[in-house]
PDB file of N, CA and C in Angstrom:
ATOM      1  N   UNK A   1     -37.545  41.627 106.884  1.00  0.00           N
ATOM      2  CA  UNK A   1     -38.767  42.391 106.896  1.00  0.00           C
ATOM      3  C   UNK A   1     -39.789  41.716 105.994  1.00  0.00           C
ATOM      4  N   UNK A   2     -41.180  41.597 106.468  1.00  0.00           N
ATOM      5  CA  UNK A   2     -41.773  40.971 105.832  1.00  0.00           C
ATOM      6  C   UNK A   2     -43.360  42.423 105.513  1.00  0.00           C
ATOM      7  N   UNK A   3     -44.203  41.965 104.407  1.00  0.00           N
ATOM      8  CA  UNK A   3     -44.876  43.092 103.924  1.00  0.00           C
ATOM      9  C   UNK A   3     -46.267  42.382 103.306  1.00  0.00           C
ATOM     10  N   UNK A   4     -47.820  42.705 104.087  1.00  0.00           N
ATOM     11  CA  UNK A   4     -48.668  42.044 104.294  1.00  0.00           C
ATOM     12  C   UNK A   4     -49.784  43.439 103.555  1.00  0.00           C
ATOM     13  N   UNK A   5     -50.332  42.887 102.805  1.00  0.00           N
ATOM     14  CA  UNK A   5     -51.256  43.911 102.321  1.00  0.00           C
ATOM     15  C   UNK A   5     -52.912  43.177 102.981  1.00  0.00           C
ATOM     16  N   UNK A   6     -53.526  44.019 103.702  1.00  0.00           N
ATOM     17  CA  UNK A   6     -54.938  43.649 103.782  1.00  0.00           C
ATOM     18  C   UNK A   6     -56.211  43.654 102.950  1.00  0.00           C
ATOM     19  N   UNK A   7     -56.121  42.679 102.215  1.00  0.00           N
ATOM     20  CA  UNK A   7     -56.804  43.205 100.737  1.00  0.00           C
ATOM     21  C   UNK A   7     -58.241  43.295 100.657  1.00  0.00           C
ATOM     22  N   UNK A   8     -58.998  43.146 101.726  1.00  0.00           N
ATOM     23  CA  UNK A   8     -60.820  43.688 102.405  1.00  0.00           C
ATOM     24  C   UNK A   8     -60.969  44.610 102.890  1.00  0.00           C
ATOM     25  N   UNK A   9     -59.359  45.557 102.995  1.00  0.00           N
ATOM     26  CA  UNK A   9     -59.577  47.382 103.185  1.00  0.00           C
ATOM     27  C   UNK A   9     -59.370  47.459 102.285  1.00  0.00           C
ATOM     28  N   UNK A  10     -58.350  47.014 101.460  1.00  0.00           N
ATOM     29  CA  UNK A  10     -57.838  47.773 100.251  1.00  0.00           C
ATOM     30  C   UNK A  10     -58.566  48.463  99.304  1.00  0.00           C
ATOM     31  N   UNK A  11     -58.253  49.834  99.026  1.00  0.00           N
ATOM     32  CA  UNK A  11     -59.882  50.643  97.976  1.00  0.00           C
ATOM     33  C   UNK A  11     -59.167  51.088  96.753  1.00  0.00           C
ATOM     34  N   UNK A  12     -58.173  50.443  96.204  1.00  0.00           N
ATOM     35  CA  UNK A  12     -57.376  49.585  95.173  1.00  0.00           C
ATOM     36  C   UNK A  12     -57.223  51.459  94.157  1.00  0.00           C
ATOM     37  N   UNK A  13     -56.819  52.063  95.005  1.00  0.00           N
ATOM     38  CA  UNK A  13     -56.271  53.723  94.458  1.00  0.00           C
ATOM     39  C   UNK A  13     -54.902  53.592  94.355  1.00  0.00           C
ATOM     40  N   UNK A  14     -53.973  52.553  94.191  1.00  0.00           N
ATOM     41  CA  UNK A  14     -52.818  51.959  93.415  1.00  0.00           C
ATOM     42  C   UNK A  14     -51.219  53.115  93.862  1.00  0.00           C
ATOM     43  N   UNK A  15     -52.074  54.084  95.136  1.00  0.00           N
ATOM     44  CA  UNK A  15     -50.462  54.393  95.402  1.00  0.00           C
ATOM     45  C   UNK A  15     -49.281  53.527  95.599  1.00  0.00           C
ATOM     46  N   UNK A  16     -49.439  52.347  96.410  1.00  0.00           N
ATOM     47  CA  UNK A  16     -48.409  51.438  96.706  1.00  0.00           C
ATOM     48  C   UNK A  16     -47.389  51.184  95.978  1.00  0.00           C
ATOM     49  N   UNK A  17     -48.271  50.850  94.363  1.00  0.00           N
ATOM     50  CA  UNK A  17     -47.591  50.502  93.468  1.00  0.00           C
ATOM     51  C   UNK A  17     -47.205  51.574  92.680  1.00  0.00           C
ATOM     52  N   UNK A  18     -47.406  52.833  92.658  1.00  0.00           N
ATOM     53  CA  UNK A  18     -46.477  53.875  92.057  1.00  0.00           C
ATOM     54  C   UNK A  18     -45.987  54.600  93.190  1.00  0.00           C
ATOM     55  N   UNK A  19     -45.991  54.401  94.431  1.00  0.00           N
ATOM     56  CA  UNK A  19     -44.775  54.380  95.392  1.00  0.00           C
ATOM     57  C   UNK A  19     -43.597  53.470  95.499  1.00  0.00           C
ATOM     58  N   UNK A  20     -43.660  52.127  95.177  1.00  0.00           N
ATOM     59  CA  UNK A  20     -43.157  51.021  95.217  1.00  0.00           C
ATOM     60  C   UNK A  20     -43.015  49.778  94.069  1.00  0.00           C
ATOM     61  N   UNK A  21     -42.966  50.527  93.157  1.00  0.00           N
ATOM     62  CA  UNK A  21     -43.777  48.915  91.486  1.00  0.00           C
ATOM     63  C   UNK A  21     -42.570  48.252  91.678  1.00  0.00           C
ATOM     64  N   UNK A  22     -41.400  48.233  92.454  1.00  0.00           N
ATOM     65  CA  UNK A  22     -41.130  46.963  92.549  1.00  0.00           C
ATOM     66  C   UNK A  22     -41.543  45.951  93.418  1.00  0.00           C
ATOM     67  N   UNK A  23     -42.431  46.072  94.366  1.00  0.00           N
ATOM     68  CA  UNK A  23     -42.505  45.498  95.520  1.00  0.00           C
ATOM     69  C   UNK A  23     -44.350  45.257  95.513  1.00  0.00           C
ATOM     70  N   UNK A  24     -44.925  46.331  94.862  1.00  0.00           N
ATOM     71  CA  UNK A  24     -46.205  46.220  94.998  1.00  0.00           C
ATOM     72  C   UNK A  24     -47.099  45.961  93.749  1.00  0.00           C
ATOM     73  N   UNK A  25     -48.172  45.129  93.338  1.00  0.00           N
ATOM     74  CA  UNK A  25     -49.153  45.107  92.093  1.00  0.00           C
ATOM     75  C   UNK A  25     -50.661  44.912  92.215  1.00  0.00           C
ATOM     76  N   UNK A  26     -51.292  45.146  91.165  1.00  0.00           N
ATOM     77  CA  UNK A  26     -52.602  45.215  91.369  1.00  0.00           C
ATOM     78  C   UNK A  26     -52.598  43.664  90.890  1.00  0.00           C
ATOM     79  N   UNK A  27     -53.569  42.947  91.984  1.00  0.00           N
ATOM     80  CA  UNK A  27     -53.406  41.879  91.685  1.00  0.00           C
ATOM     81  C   UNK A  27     -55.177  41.045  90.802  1.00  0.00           C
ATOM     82  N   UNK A  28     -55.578  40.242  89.975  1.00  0.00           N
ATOM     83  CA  UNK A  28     -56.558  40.099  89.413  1.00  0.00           C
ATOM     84  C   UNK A  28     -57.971  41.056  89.294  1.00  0.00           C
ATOM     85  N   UNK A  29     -58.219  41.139  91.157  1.00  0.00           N
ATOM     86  CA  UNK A  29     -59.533  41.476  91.655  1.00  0.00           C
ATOM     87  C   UNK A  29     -59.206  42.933  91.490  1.00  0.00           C
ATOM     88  N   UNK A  30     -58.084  43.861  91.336  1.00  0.00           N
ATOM     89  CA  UNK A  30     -57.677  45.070  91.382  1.00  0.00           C
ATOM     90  C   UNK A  30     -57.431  45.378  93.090  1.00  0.00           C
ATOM     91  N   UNK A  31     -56.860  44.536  93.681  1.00  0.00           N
ATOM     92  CA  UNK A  31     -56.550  44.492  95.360  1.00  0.00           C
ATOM     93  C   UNK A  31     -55.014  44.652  94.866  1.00  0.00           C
ATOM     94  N   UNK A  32     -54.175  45.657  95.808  1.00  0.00           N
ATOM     95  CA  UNK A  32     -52.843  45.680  95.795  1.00  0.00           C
ATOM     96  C   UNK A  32     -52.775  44.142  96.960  1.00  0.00           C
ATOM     97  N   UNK A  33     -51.535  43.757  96.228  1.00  0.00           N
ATOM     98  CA  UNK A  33     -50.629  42.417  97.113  1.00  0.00           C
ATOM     99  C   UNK A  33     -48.810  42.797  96.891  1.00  0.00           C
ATOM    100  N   UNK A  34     -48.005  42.667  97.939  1.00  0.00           N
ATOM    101  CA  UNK A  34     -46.861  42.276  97.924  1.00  0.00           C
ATOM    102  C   UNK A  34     -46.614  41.268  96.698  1.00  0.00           C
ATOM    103  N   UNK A  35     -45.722  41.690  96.132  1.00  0.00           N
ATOM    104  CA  UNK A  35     -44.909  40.668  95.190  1.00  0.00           C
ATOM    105  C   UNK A  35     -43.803  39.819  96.399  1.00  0.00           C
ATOM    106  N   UNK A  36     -42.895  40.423  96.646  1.00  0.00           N
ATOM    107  CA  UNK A  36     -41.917  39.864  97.091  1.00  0.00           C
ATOM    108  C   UNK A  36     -41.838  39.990  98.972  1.00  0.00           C
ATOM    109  N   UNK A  37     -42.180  38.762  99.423  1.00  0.00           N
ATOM    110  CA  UNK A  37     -41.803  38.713 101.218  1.00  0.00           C
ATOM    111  C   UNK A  37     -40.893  37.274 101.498  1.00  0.00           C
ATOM    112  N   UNK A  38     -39.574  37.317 102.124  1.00  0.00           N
ATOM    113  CA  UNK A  38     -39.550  38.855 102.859  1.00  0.00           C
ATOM    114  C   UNK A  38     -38.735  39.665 101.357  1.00  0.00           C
ATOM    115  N   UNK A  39     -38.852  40.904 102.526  1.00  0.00           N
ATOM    116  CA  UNK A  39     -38.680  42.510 101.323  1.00  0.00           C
ATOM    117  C   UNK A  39     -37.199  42.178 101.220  1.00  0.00           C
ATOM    118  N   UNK A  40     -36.503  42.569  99.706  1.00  0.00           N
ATOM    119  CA  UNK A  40     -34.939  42.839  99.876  1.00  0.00           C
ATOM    120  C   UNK A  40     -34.879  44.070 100.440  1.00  0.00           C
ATOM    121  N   UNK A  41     -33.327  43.991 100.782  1.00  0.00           N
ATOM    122  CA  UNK A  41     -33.110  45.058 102.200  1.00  0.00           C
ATOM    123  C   UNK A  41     -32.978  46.448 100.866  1.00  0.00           C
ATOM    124  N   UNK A  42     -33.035  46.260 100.021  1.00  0.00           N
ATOM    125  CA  UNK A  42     -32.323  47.931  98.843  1.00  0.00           C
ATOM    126  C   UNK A  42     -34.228  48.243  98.914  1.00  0.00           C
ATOM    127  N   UNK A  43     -34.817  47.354  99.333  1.00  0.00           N
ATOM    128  CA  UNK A  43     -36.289  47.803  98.834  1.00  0.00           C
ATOM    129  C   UNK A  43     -36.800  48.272 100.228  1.00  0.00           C
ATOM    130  N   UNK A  44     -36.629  47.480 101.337  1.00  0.00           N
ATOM    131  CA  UNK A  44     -37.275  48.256 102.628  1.00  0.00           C
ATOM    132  C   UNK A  44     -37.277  49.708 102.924  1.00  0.00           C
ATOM    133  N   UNK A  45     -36.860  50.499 102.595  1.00  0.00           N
ATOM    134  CA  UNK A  45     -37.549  51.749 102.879  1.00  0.00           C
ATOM    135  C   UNK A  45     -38.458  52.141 102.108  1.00  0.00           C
ATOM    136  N   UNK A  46     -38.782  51.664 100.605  1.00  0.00           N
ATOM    137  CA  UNK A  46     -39.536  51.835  99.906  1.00  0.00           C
ATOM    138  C   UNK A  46     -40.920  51.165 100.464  1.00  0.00           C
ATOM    139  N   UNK A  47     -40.586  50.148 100.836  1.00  0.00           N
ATOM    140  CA  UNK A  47     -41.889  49.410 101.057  1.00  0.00           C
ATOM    141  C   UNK A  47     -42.643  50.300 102.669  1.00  0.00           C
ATOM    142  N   UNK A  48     -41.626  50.646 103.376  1.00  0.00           N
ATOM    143  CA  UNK A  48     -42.108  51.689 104.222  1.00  0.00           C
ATOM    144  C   UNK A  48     -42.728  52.927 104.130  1.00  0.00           C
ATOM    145  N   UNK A  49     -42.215  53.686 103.353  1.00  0.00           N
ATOM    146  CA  UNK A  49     -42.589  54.757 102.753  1.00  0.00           C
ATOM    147  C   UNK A  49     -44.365  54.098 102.114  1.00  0.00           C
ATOM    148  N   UNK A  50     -44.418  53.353 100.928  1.00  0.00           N
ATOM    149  CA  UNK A  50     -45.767  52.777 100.673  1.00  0.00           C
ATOM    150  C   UNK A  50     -46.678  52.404 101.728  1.00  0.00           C
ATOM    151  N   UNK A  51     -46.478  51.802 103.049  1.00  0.00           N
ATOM    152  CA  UNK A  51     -47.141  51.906 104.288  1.00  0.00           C
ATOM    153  C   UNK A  51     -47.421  52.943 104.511  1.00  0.00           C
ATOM    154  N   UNK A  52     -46.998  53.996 105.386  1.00  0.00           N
ATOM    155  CA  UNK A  52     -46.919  55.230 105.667  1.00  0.00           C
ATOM    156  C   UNK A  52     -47.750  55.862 104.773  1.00  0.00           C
ATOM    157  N   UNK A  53     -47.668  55.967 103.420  1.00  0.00           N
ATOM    158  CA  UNK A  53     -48.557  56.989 102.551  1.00  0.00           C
ATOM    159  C   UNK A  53     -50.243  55.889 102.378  1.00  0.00           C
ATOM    160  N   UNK A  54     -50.146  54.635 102.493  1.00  0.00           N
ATOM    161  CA  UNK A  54     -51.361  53.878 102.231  1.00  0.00           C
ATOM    162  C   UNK A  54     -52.399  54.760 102.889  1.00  0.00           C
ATOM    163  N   UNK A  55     -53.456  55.396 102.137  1.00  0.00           N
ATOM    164  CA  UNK A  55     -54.661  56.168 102.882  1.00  0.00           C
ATOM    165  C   UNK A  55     -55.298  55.224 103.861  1.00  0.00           C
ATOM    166  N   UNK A  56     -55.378  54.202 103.341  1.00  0.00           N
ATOM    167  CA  UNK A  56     -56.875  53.367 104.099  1.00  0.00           C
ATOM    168  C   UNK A  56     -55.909  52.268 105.378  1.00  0.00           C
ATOM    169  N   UNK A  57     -54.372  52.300 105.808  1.00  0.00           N
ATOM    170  CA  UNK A  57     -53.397  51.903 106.728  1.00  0.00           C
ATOM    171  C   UNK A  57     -53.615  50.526 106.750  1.00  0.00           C
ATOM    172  N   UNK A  58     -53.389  49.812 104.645  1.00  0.00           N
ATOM    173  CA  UNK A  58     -53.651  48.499 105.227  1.00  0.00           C
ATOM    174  C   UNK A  58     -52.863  47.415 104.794  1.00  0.00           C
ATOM    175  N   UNK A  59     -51.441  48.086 104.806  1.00  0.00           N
ATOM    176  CA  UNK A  59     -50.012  47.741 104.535  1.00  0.00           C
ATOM    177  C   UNK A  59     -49.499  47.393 105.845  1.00  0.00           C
ATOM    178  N   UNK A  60     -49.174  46.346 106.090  1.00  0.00           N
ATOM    179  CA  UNK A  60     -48.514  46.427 107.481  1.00  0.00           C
ATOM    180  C   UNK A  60     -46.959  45.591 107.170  1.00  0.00           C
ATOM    181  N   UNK A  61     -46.105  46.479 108.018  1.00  0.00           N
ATOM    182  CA  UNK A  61     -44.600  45.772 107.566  1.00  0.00           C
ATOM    183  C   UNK A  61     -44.526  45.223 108.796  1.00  0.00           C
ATOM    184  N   UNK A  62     -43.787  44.213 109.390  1.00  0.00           N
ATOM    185  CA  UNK A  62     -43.077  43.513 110.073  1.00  0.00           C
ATOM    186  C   UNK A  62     -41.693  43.486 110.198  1.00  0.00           C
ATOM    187  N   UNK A  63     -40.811  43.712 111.266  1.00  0.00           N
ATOM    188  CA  UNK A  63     -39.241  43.390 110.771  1.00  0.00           C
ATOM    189  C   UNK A  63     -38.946  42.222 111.158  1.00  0.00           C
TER     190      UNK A  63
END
């Protein structure tokens, strides 16, 4: 599974990463980015769940 953040929607309200702080961070510009692709498998539902709740839908997972 791989985990792609779109960071020119992103409106950097940091659920991802307190849905997910292992997998997700605010990165310089305050844009969430994936730390780790592809996802470990103990983390993929987490990183799903952080999709799913993203307000602005601009998390996209891949399997």
């Amino acid at each position: 599974m791989r985990v792609t953040v779109d960071k020119s929607g992103c409106i950097s309200c940091g659920l991802c990463v307190s849905t997910c702080p292992e997998l997700f961070a605010m990165d310089s510009s305050e844009k969430a980015e994936a730390m780790l692709s592809p996802v470990p498998p103990n983390l993929e539902e987490c990183a799903r769940k952080a999709a799913d709740t993203c307000p602005v839908s601009v998390i996209e997972v891949t399997e």
